[in-house]
Protein backbone atom coordinates (compact mmCIF):
# COMPACT_ATOMS: atom_id res chain seq x y z
CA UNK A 1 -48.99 6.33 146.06
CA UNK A 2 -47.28 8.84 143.61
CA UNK A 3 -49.05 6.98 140.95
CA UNK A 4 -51.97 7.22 142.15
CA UNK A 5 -51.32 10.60 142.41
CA UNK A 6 -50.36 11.08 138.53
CA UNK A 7 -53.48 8.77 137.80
CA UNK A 8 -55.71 12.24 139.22
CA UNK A 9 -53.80 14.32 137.36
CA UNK A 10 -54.50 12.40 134.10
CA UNK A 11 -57.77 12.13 134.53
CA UNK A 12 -58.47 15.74 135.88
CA UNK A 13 -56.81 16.90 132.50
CA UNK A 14 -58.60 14.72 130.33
CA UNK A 15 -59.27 17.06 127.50
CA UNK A 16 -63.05 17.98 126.78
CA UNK A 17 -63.54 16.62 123.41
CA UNK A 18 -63.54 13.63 124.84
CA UNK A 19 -66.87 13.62 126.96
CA UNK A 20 -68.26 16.65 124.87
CA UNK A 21 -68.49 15.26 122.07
CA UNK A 22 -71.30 13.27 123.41
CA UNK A 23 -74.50 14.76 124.26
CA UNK A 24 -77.77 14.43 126.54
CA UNK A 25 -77.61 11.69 128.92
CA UNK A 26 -74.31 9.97 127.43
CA UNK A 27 -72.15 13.16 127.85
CA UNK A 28 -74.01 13.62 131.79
CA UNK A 29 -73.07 9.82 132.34
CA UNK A 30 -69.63 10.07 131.16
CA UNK A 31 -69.11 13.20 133.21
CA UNK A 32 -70.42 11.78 136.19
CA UNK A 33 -68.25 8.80 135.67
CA UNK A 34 -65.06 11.02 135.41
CA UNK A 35 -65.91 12.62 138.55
CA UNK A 36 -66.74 10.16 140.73
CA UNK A 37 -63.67 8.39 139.65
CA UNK A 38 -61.58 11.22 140.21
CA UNK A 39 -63.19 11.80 143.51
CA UNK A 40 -62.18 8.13 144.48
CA UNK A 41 -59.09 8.33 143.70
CA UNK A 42 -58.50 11.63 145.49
CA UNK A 43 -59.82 10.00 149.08
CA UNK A 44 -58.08 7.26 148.28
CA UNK A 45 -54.57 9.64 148.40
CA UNK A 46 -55.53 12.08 150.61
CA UNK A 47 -52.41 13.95 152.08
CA UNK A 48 -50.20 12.62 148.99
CA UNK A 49 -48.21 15.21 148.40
CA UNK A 50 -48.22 15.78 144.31
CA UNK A 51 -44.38 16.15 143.34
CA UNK A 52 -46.61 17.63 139.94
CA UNK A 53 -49.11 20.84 141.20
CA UNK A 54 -47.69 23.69 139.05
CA UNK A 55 -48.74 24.21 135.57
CA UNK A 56 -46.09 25.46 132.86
CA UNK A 57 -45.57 29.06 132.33
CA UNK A 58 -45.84 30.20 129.23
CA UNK A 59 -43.90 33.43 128.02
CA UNK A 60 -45.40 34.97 124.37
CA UNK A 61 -42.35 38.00 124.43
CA UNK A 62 -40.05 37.91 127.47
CA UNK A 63 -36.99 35.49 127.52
CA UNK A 64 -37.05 34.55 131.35
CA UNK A 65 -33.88 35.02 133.58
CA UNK A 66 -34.12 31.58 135.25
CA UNK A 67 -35.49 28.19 133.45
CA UNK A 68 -37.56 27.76 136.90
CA UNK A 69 -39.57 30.84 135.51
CA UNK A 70 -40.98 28.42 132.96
CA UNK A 71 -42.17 26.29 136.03
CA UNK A 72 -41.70 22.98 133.69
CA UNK A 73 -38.78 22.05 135.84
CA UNK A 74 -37.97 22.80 139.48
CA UNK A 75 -35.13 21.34 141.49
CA UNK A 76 -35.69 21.04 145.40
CA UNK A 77 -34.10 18.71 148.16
CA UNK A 78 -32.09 16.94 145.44
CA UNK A 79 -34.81 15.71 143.55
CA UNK A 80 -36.41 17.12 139.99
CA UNK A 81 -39.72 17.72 139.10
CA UNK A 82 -41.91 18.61 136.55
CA UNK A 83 -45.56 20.64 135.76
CA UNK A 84 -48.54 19.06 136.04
CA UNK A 85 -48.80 19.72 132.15
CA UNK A 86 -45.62 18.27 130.87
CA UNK A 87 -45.24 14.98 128.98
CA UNK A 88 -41.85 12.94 129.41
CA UNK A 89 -40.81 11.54 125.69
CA UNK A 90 -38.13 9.92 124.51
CA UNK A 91 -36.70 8.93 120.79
CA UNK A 92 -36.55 5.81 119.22
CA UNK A 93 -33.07 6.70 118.58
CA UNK A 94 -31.76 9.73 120.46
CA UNK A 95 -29.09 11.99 119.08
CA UNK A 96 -24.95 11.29 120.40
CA UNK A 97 -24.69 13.85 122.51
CA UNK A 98 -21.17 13.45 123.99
CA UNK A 99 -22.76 10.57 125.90
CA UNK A 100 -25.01 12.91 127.82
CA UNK A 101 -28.79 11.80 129.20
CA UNK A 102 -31.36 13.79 128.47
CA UNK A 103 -34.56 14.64 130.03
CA UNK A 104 -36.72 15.73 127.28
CA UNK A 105 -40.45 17.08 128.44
CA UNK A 106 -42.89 18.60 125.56
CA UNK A 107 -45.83 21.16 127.34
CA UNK A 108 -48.82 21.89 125.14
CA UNK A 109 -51.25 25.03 125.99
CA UNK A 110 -54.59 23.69 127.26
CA UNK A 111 -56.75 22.69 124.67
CA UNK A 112 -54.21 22.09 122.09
CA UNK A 113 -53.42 19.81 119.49
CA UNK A 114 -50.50 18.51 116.97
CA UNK A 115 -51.16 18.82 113.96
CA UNK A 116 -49.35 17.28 110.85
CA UNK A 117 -47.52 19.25 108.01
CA UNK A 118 -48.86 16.81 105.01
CA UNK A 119 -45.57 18.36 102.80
CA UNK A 120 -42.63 17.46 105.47
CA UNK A 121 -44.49 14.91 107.29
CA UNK A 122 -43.40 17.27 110.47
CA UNK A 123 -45.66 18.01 113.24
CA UNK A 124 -46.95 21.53 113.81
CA UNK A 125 -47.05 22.59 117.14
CA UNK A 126 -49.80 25.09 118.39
CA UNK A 127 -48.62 28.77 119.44
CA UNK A 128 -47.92 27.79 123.06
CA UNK A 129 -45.83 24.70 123.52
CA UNK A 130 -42.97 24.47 125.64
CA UNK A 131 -40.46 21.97 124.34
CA UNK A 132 -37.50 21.21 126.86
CA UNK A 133 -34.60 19.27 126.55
CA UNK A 134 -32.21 18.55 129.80
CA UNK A 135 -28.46 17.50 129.09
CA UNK A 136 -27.15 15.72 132.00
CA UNK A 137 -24.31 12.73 133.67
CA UNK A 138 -24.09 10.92 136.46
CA UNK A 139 -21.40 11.98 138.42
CA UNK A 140 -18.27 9.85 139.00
CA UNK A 141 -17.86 7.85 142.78
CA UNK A 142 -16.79 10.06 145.33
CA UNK A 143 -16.78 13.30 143.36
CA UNK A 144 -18.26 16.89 143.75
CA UNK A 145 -20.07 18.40 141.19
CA UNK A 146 -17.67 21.00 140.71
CA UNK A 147 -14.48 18.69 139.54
CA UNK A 148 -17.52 17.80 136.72
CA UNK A 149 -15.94 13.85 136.54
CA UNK A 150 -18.71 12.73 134.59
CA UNK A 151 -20.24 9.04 133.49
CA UNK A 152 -20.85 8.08 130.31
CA UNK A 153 -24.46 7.46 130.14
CA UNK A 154 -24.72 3.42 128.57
CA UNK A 155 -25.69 3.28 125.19
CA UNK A 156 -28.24 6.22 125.60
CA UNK A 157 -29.95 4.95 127.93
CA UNK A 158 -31.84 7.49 130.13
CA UNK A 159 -32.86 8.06 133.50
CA UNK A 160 -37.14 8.02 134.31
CA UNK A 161 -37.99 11.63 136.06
CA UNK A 162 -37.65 9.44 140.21
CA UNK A 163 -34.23 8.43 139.16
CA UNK A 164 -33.08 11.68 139.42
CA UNK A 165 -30.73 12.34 142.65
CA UNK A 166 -29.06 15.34 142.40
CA UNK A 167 -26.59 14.67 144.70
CA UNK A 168 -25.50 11.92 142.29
CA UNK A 169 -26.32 13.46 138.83
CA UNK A 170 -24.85 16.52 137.42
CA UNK A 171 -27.29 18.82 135.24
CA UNK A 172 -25.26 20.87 132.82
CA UNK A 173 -28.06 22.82 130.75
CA UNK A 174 -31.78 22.56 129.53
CA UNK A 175 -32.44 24.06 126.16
CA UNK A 176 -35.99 25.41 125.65
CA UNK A 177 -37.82 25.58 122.53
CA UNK A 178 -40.77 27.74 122.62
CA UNK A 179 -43.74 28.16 119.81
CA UNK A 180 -44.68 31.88 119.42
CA UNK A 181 -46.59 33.58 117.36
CA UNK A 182 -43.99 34.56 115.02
CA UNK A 183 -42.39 31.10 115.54
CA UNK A 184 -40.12 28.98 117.32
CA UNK A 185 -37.47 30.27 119.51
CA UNK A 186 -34.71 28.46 121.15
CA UNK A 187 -32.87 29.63 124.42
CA UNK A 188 -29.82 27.33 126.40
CA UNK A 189 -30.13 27.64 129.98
CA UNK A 190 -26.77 26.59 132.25
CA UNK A 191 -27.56 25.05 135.30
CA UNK A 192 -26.20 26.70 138.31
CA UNK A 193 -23.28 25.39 140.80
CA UNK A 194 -25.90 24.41 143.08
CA UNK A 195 -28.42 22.51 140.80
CA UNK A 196 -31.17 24.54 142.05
CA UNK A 197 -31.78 26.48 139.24
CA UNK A 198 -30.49 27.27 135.47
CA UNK A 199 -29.73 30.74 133.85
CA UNK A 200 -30.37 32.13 130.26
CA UNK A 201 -27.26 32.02 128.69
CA UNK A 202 -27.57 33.76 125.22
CA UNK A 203 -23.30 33.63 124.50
CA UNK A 204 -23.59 29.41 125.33
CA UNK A 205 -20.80 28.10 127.67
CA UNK A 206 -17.95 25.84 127.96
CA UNK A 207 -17.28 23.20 130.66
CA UNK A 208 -14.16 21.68 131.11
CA UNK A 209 -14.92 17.94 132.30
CA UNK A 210 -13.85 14.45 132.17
CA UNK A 211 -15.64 11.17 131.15
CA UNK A 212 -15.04 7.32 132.26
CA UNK A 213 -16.93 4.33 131.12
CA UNK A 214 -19.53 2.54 133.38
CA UNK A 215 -17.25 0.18 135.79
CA UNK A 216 -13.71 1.78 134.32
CA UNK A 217 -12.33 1.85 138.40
CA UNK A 218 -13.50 4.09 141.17
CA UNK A 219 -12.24 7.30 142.42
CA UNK A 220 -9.35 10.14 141.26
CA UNK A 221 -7.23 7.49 139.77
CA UNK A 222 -10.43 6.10 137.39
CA UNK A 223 -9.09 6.26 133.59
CA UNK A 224 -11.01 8.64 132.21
CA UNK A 225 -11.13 10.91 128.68
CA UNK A 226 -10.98 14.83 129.43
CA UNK A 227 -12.78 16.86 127.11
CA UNK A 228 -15.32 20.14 126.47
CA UNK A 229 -18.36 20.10 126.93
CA UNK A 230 -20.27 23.27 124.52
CA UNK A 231 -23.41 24.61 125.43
CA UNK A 232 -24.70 26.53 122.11
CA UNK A 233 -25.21 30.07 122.22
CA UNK A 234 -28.44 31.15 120.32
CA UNK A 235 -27.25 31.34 117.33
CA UNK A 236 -25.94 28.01 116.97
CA UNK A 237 -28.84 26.67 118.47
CA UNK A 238 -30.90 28.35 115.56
CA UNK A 239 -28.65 27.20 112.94
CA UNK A 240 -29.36 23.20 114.11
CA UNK A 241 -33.04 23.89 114.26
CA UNK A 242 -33.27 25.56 110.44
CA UNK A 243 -34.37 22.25 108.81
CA UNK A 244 -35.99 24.44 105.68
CA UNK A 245 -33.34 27.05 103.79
CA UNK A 246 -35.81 28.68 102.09
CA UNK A 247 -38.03 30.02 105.08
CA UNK A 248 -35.28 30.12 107.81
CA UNK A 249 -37.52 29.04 110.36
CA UNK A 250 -36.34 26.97 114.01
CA UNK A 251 -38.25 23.71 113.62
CA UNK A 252 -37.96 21.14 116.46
CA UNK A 253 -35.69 17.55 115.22
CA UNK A 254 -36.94 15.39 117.23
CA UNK A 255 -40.62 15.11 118.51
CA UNK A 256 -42.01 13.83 114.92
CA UNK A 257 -43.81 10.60 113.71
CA UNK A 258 -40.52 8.83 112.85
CA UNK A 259 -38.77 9.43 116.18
CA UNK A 260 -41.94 8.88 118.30
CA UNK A 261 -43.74 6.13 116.98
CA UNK A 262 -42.05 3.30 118.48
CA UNK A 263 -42.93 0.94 121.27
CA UNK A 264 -41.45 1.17 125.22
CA UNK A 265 -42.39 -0.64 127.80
CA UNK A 266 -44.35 2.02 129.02
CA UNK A 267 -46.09 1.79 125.85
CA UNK A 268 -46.44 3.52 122.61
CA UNK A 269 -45.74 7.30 122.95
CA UNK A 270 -48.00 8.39 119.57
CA UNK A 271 -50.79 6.22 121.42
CA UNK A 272 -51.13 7.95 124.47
CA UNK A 273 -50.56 11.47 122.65
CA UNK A 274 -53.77 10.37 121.01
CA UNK A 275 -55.04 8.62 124.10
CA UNK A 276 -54.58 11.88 126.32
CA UNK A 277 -56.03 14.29 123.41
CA UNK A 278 -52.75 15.84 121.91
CA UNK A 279 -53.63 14.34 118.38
CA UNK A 280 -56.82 14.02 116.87
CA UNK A 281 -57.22 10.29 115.67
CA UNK A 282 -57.02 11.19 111.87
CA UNK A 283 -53.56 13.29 113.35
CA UNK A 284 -52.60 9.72 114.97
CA UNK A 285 -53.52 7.67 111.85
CA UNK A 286 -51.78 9.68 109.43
CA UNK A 287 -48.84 9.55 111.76
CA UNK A 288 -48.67 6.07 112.27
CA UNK A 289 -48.72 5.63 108.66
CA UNK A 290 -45.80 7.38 107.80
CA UNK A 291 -43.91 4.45 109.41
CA UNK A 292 -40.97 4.04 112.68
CA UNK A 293 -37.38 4.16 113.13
CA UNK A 294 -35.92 1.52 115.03
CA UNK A 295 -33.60 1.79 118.09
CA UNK A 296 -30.36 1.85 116.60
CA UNK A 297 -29.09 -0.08 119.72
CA UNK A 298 -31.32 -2.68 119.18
CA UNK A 299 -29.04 -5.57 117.85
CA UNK A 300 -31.86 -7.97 116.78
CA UNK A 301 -32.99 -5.21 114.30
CA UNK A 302 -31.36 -5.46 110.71
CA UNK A 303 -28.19 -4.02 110.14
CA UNK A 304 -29.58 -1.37 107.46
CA UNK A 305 -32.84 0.11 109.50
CA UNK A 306 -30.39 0.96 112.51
CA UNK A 307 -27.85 2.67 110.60
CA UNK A 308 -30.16 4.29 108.36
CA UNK A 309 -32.18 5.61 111.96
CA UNK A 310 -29.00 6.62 113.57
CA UNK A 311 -27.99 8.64 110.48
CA UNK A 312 -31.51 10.48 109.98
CA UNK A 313 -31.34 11.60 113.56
CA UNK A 314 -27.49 12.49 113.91
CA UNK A 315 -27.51 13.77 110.57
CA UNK A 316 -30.68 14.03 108.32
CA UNK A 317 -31.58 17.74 109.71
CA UNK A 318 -28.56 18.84 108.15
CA UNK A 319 -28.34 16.35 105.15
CA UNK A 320 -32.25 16.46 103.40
CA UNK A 321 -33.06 18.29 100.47
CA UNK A 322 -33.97 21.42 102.06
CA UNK A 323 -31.57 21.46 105.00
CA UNK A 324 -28.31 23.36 105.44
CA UNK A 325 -26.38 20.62 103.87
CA UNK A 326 -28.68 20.61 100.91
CA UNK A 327 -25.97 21.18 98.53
CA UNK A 328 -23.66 18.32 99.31
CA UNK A 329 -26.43 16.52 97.32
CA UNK A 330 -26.06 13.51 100.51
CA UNK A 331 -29.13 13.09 101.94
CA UNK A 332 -29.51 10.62 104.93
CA UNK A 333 -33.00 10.98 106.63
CA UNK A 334 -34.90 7.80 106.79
CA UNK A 335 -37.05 8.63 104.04
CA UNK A 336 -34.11 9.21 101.26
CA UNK A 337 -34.33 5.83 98.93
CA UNK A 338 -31.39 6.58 96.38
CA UNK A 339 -28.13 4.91 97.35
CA UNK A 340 -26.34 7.25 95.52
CA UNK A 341 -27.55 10.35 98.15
CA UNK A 342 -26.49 8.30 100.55
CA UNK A 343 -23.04 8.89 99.42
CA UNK A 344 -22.76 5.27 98.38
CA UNK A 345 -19.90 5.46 95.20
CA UNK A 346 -20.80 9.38 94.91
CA UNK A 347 -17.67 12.26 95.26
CA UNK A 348 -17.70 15.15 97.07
CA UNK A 349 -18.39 18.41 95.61
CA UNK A 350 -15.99 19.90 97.15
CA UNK A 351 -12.65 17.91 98.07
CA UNK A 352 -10.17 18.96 100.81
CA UNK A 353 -9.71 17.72 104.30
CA UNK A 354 -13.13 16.56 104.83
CA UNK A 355 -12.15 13.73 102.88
CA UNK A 356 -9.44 12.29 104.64
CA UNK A 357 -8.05 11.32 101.08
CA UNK A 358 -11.04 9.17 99.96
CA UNK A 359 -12.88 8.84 96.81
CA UNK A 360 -16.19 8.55 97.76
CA UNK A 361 -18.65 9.32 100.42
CA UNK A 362 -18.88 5.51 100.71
CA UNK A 363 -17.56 2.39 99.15
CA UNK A 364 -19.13 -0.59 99.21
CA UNK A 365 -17.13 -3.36 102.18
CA UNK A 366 -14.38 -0.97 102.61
CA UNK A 367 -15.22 1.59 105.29
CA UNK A 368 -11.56 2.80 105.56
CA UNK A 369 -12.04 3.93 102.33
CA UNK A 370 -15.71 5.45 102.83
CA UNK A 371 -15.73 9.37 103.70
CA UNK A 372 -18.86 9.42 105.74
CA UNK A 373 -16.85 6.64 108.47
CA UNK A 374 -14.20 9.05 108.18
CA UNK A 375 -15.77 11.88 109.26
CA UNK A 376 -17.86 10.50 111.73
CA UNK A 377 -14.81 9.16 113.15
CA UNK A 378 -12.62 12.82 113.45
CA UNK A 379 -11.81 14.97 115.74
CA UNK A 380 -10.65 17.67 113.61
CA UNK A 381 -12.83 20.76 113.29
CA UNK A 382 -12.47 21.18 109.37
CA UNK A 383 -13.58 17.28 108.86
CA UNK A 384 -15.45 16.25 111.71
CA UNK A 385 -19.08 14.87 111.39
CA UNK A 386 -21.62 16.16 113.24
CA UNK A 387 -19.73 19.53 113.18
CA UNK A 388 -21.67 20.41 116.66
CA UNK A 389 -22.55 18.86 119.23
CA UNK A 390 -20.28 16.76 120.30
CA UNK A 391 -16.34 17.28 121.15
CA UNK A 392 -15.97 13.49 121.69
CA UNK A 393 -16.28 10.29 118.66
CA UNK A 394 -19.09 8.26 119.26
CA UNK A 395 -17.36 4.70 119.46
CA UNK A 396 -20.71 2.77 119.09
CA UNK A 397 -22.44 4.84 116.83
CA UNK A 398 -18.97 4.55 114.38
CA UNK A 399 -18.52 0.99 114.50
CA UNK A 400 -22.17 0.81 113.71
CA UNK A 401 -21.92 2.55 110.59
CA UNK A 402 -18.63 0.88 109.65
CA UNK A 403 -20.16 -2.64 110.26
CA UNK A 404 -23.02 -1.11 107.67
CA UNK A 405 -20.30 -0.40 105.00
CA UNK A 406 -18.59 -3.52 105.32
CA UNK A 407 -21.38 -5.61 104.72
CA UNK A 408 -22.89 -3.21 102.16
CA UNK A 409 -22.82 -5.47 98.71
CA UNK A 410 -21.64 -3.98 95.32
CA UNK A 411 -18.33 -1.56 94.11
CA UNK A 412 -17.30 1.14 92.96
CA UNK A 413 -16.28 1.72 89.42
CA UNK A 414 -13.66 4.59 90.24
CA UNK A 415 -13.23 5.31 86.52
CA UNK A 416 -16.52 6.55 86.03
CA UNK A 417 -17.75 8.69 89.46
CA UNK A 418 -20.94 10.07 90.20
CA UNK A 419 -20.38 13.45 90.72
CA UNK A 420 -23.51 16.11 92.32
CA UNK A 421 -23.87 19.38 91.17
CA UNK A 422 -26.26 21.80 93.42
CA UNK A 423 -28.59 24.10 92.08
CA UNK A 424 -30.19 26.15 94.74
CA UNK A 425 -32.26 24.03 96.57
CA UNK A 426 -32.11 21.11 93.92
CA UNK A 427 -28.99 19.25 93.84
CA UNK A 428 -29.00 17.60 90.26
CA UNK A 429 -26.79 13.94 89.53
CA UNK A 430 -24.75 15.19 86.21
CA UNK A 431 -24.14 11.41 85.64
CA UNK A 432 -27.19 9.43 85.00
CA UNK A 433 -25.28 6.09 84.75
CA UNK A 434 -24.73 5.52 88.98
CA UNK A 435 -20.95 4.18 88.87
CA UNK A 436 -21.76 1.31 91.14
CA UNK A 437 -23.17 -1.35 91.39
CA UNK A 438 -25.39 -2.00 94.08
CA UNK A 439 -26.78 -5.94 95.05
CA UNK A 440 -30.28 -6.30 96.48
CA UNK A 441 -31.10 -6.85 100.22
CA UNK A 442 -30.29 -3.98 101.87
CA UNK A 443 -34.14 -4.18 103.70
């Protein structure tokens, strides 16, 4: 019954363009055809009660109090739900997160479309959209929300919106990114002690809590890893969402072609954007085009297309040419085709404790003598890799990349390194002669 309910909401949003674009009889046929369906299927659920009835709020100044002010998510009698007018989306890969779920909902304002930046190959959102992101665990047996004994979730994997119990999951914050007129803004909201609501909390917060593996024992006595959980506070949100140095502007990371072109088994995500009228079908082509990164939890997939998606979306933000890591001259989005900015036989610019005593960023079958697996793999705040969010290693996402470097083919010649120097924005190789050499059949 609920979705049949959802199948009248999807219809009764259908956006115009799509039956206006015909005229005379054709457009009077199709709209007659909409609305008899949509009549049908409303007598067919009469007295369903639609979990989905409010629309999003959208706020062009004022920096609500409460996230329920937004209306995109409400908690009541231990179950969430969402506005009629936001989409559920998920990543091919999704960013380590402490092993946190997340609910992640994207609201467009009625009528509008995605566009895409031709120059970053980015989406552009209209002035409007509501982007939300929900950071959550299930919460160990027999525990209250308040001793925060959390789950890891497995592998990523994340819970569908009717999954959600609240008196077995524990919600811990929803950031909000919202598209202005002056731009994007991003503001952390902490869910309260009761789960009913979240507050704006500018200064971030920190949760003391405690993690244990799926089937690690039951109760108290479970082994489990204690550790602190950060909320952001504005400004650190803003500093993870500057992807461009030289205009300072909050982008979004996620929803773009790379991320969201990729098959579920609900189906492909840029398909129904396109299907439901959020991308034009040039917008969709020109998307699709641009290629997909694969699951990096997918085993069948080859070795170098999952580490090369986990690093663009844990770390190619920071690491692209024009993001705040610009001038370690290491670039590792998806797109980035030179070895050599991948760190591969390349020294730092800057040596120190961030290298954990290693040469280069990576070398060639030896990951315990490759920076980059070094860094991913501390815990210490001058060295560790992502240097926010997360306060834990991510043990699958580190073996992954290690298993990448020890089947990576080639050496180092460590009498000859490639060093970077940064200019600006342009980070320059002052060796022209890489000091590796690299074997084929890395695709």
């Amino acid at each position: 019954m609920l979705s049949l309910c959802c199948a009248v909401t999807t219809i009764a949003r259908l956006p115009n363009h799509a039956v206006t674009a015909h005229a005379g009889a054709r457009y009077a046929g199709r709209h007659r055809v909409r609305f008899s369906v949509l009549m049908v299927l409303i007598a067919l659920i009469a007295g369903c009660s639609d979990q989905r009835s409010s629309s999003s709020q959208f706020f062009a100044v004022d920096n609500p109090k409460k996230l329920s002010q937004w209306s995109v998510i409400q908690a009541n009698d231990q179950v969430l739900s969402l506005a009629v007018d936001a989409q559920v989306y998920q990543l091919a890969s999704p960013l380590f997160s402490d092993y946190a779920g997340k609910l992640r909902t994207l609201t467009l304002p009625v009528g509008g479309q995605v566009d895409l930046d031709a120059d970053t190959d980015r989406f552009r959102y209209p002035v409007g959209t509501i982007i939300t992101k929900t950071f959550y665990y299930r919460r160990a047996s027999g525990s209250q929300r308040s001793e925060f004994r959390l789950v890891k979730a497995n592998q990523g994997a994340e819970l569908g919106l009717n999954d959600f119990s609240l008196a077995e999951v524990t919600l811990l914050e929803t950031r909000v990114l919202v598209k202005r007129a002056g731009g994007w803004t991003a503001l952390p909201y902490v869910w309260d002690a009761d789960q009913q609501d979240a507050t704006l909390s500018p200064a971030g917060a920190l949760i003391r809590a405690s993690l244990q593996s799926e089937g690690e024992g039951e109760g108290p006595s479970a082994a489990s890893q204690a550790f602190a959980y950060l909320v952001p506070n504005q400004n650190q949100c803003a500093g993870c969402h500057v992807l461009d140095q030289a205009t300072k502007a909050i982008l979004p990371i996620g929803p773009h072609p790379r991320h969201l072109a990729t098959g579920f088994e609900a189906g492909d995500q840029l398909a129904s954007w396109a299907a439901s009228g959020a991308l034009s079908d040039e917008v969709f082509q020109e998307a699709v085009s641009l290629g997909a990164n694969v699951d990096w939890r997918d085993a069948k997939r080859p070795l170098n297309l999952r580490a090369r998606s986990y690093l663009d979306i844990n770390c190619g933000h920071c690491h692209s040419p024009t993001g705040p890591a610009d001038t370690s001259g290491m670039f590792l989005t998806a797109t980035s085709q030179d070895p050599i900015r991948w760190g591969v036989c390349k020294a730092p610019i800057a040596a120190g404790q961030g290298t954990g005593g290693a040469q280069f960023g990576i070398v060639p079958g030896n990951p315990d003598a490759s920076i980059l697996s070094y860094r991913l793999g501390s815990m210490d705040p001058g060295a560790m890799m992502p240097e926010l969010g997360r306060s834990l290693v991510h043990a699958e996402g580190l073996a992954l990349i290690r298993a990448w470097i020890a089947e990576m083919p080639g050496q180092c010649d460590e009498a000859q390194q490639t060093v970077v120097q940064s200019e600006g924005n342009n980070s320059l190789l002052l060796d022209e002669n890489p000091a590796f050499t690299l074997a084929a059949g890395l695709d």
